[in-house]
N, C-alpha and C. Protein backbone atom coordinates (compact mmCIF):
# COMPACT_ATOMS: atom_id res chain seq x y z
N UNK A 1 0.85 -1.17 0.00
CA UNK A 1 0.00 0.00 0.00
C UNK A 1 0.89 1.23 0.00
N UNK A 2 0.74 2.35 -0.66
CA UNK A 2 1.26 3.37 -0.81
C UNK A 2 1.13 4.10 0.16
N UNK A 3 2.15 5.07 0.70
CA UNK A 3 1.83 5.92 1.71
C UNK A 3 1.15 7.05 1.52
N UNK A 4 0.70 7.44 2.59
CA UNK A 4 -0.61 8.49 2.34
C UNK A 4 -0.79 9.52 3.23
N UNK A 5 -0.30 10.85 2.67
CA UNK A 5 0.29 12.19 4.11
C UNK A 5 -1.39 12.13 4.67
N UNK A 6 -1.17 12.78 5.97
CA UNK A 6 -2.51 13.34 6.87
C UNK A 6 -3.47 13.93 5.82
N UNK A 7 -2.35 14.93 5.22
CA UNK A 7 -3.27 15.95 4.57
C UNK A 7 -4.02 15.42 3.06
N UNK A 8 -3.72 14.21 2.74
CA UNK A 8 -4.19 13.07 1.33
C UNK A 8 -5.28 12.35 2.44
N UNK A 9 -5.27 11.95 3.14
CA UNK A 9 -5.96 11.27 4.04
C UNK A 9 -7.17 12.14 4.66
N UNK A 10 -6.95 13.07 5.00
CA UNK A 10 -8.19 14.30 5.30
C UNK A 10 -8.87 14.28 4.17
N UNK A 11 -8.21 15.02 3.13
CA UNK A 11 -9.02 14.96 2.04
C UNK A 11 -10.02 13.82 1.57
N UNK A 12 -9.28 12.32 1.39
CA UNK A 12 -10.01 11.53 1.13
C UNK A 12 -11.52 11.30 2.29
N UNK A 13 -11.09 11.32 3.20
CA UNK A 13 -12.11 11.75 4.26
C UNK A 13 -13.39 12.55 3.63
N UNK A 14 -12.84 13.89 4.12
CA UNK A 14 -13.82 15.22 3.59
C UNK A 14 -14.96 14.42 2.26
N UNK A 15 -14.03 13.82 1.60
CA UNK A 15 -14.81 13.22 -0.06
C UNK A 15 -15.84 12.40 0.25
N UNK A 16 -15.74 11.63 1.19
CA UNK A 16 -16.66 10.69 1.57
C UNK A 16 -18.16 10.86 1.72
N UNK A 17 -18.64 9.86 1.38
CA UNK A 17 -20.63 10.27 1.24
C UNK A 17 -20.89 9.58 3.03
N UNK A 18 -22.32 10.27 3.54
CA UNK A 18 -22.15 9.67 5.15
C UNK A 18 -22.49 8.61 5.23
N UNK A 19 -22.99 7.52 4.28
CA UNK A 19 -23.27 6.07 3.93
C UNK A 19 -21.79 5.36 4.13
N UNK A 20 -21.04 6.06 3.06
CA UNK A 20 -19.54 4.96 2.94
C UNK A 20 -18.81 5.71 4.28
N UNK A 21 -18.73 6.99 4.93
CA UNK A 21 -18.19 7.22 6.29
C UNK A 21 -18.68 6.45 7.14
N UNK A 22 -20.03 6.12 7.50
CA UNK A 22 -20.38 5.20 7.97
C UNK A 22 -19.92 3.66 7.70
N UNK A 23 -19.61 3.14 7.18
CA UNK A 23 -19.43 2.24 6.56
C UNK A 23 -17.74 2.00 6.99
N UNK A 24 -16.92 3.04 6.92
CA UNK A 24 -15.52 2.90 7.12
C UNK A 24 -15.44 3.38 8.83
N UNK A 25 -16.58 3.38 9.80
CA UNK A 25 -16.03 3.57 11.05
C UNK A 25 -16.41 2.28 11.56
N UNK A 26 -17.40 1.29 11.13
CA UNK A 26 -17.64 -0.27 11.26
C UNK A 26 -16.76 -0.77 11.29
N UNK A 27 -16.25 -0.49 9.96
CA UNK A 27 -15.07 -1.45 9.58
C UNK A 27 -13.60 -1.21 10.18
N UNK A 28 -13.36 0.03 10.75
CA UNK A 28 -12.55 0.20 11.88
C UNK A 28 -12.76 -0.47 13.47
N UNK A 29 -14.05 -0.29 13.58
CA UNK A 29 -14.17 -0.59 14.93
C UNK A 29 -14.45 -2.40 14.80
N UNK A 30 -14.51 -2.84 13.82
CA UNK A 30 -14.55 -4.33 13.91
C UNK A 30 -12.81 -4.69 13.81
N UNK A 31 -11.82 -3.97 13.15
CA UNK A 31 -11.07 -3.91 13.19
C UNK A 31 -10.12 -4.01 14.62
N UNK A 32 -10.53 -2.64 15.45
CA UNK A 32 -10.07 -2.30 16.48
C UNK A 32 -10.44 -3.84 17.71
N UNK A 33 -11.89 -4.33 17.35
CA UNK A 33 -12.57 -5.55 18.04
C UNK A 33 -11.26 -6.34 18.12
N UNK A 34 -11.04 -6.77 16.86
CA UNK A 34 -10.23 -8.42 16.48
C UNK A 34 -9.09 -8.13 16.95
N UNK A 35 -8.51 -6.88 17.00
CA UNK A 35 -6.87 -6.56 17.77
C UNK A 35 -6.92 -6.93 19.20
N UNK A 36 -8.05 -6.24 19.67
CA UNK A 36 -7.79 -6.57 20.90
C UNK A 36 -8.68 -8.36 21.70
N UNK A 37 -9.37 -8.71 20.58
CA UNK A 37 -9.38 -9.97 21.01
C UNK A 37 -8.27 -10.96 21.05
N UNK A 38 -7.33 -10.44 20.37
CA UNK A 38 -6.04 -11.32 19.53
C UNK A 38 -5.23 -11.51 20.81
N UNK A 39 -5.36 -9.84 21.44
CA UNK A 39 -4.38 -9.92 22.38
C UNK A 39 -4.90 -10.13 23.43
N UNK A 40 -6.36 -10.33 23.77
CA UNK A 40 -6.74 -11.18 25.00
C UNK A 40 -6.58 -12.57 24.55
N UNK A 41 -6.71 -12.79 23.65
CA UNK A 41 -6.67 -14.65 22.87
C UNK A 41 -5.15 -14.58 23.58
N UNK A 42 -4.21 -14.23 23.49
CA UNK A 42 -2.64 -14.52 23.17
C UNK A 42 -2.27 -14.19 25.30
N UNK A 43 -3.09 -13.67 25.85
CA UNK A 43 -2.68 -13.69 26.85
C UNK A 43 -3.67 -14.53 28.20
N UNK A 44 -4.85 -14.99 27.65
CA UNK A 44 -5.30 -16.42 28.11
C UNK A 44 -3.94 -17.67 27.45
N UNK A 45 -3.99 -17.60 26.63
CA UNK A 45 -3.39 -18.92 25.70
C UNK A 45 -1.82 -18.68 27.15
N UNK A 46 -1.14 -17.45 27.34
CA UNK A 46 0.23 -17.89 28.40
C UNK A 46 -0.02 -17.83 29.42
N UNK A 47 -1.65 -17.60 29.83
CA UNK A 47 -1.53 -17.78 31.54
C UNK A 47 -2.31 -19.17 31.65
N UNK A 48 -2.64 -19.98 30.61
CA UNK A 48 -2.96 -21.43 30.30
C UNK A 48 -4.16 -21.29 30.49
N UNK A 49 -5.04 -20.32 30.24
CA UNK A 49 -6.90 -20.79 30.81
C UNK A 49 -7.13 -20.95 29.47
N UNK A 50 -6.56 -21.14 28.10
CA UNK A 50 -7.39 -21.27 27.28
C UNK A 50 -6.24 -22.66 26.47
N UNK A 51 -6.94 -23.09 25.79
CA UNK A 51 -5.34 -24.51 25.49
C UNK A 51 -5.28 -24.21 23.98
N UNK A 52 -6.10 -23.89 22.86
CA UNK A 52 -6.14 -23.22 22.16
C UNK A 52 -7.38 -22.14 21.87
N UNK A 53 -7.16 -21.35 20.68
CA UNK A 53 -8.15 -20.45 20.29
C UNK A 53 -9.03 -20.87 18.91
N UNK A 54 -10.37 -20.67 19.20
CA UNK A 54 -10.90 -21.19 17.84
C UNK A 54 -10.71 -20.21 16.60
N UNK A 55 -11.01 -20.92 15.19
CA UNK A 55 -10.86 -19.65 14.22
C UNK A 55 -11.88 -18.60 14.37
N UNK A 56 -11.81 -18.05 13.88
CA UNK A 56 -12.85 -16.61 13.54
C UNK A 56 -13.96 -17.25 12.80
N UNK A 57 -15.40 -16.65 12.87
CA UNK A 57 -15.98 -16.66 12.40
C UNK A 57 -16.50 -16.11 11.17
N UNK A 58 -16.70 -16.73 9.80
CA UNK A 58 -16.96 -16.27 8.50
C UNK A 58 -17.90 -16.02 8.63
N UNK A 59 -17.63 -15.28 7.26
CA UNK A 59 -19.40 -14.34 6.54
C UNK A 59 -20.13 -15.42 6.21
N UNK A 60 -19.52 -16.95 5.75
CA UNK A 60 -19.65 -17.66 5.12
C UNK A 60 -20.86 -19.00 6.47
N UNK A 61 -19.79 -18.78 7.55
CA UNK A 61 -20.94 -19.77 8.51
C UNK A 61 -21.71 -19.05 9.26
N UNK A 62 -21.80 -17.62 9.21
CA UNK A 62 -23.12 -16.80 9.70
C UNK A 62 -23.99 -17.25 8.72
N UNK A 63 -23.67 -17.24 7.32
CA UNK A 63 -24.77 -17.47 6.36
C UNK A 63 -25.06 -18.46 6.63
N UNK A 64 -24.59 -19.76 6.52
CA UNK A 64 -25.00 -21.37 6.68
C UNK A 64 -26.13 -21.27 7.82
N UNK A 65 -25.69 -20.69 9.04
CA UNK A 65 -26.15 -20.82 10.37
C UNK A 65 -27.51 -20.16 10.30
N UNK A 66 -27.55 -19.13 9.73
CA UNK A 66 -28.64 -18.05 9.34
C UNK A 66 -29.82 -19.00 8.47
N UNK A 67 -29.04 -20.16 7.96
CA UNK A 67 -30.09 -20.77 6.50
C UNK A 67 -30.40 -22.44 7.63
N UNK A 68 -29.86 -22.70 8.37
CA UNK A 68 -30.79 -23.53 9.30
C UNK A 68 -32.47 -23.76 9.52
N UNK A 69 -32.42 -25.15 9.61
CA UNK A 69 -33.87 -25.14 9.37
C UNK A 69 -34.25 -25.34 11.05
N UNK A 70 -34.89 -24.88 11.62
CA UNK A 70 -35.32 -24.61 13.08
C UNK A 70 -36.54 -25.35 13.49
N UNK A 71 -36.17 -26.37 14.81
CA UNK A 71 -37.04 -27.46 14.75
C UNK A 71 -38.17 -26.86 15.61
N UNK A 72 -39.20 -26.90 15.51
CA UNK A 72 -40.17 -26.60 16.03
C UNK A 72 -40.54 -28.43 17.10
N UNK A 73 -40.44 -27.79 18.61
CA UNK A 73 -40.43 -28.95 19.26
C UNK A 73 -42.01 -28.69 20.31
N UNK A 74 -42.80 -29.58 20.24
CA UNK A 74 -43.90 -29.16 20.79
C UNK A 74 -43.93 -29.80 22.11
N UNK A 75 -45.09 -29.17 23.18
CA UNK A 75 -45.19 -28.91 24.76
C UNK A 75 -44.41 -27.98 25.04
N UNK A 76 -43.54 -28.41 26.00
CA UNK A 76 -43.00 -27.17 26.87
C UNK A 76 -41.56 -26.75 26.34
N UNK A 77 -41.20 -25.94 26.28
CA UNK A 77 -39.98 -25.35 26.11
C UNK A 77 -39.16 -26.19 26.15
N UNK A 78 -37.40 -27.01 25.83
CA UNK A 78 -35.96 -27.50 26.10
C UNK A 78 -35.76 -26.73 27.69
N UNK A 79 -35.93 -25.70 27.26
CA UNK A 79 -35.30 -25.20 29.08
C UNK A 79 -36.22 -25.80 30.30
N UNK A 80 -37.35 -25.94 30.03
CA UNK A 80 -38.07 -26.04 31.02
C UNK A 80 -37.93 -27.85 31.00
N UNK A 81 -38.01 -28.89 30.45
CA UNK A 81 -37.32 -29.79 30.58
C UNK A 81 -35.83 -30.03 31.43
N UNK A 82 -34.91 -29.06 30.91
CA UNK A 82 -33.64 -29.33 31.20
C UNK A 82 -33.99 -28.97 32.79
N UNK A 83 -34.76 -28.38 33.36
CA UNK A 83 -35.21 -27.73 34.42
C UNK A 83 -35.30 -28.82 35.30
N UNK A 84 -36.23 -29.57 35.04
CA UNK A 84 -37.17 -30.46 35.39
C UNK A 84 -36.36 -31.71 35.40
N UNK A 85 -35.61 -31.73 34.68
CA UNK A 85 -34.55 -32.87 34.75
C UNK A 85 -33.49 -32.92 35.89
N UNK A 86 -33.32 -31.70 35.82
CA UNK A 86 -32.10 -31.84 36.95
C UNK A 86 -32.86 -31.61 38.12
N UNK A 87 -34.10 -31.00 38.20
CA UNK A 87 -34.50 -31.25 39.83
C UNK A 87 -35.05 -33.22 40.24
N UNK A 88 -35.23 -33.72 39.20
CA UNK A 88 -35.63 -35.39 39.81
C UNK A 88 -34.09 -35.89 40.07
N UNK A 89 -32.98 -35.25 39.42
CA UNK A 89 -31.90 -36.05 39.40
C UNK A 89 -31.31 -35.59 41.22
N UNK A 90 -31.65 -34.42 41.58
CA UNK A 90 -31.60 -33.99 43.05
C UNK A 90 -30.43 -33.27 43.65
């Protein structure tokens, strides 16, 4: 990437429509997110509470996950089972 003075960088700024400004403070602050998860990832991983780190999540298995077919389970709720289960177990 080419370097780019303050004052090339303002400008490109200033140019911006408030859709794509919007658009480029997301994408900073998702940015800014993953840095500092990296470096909480990297400092669980040497004080050993974590044994590894999973990958990141794609655009690709939000979509999959998003296209799930969702079971419709009839009576009472899973939670209220799981409830009910562990109070007979005592």
């Amino acid at each position: 990437m080419a370097a780019v003075t303050r004052e090339q960088l303002h400008a490109i700024i200033d140019d911006l429509t408030e859709g794509h400004l919007e658009d480029a403070r997301e994408a900073l602050s998702r940015i800014s997110e993953q840095v500092d998860r990296r470096a909480l990832d990297q400092q669980l991983l040497a004080a050993g509470v974590l044994v590894s780190v999973p990958p990141p999540i794609t655009d690709e298995f939000r979509r999959e996950f998003r296209e799930l077919t969702r079971l419709d389970i009839p009576d009472e709720p899973v939670s209220q089972t799981i409830i009910e289960d562990r109070r007979a177990r005592g």
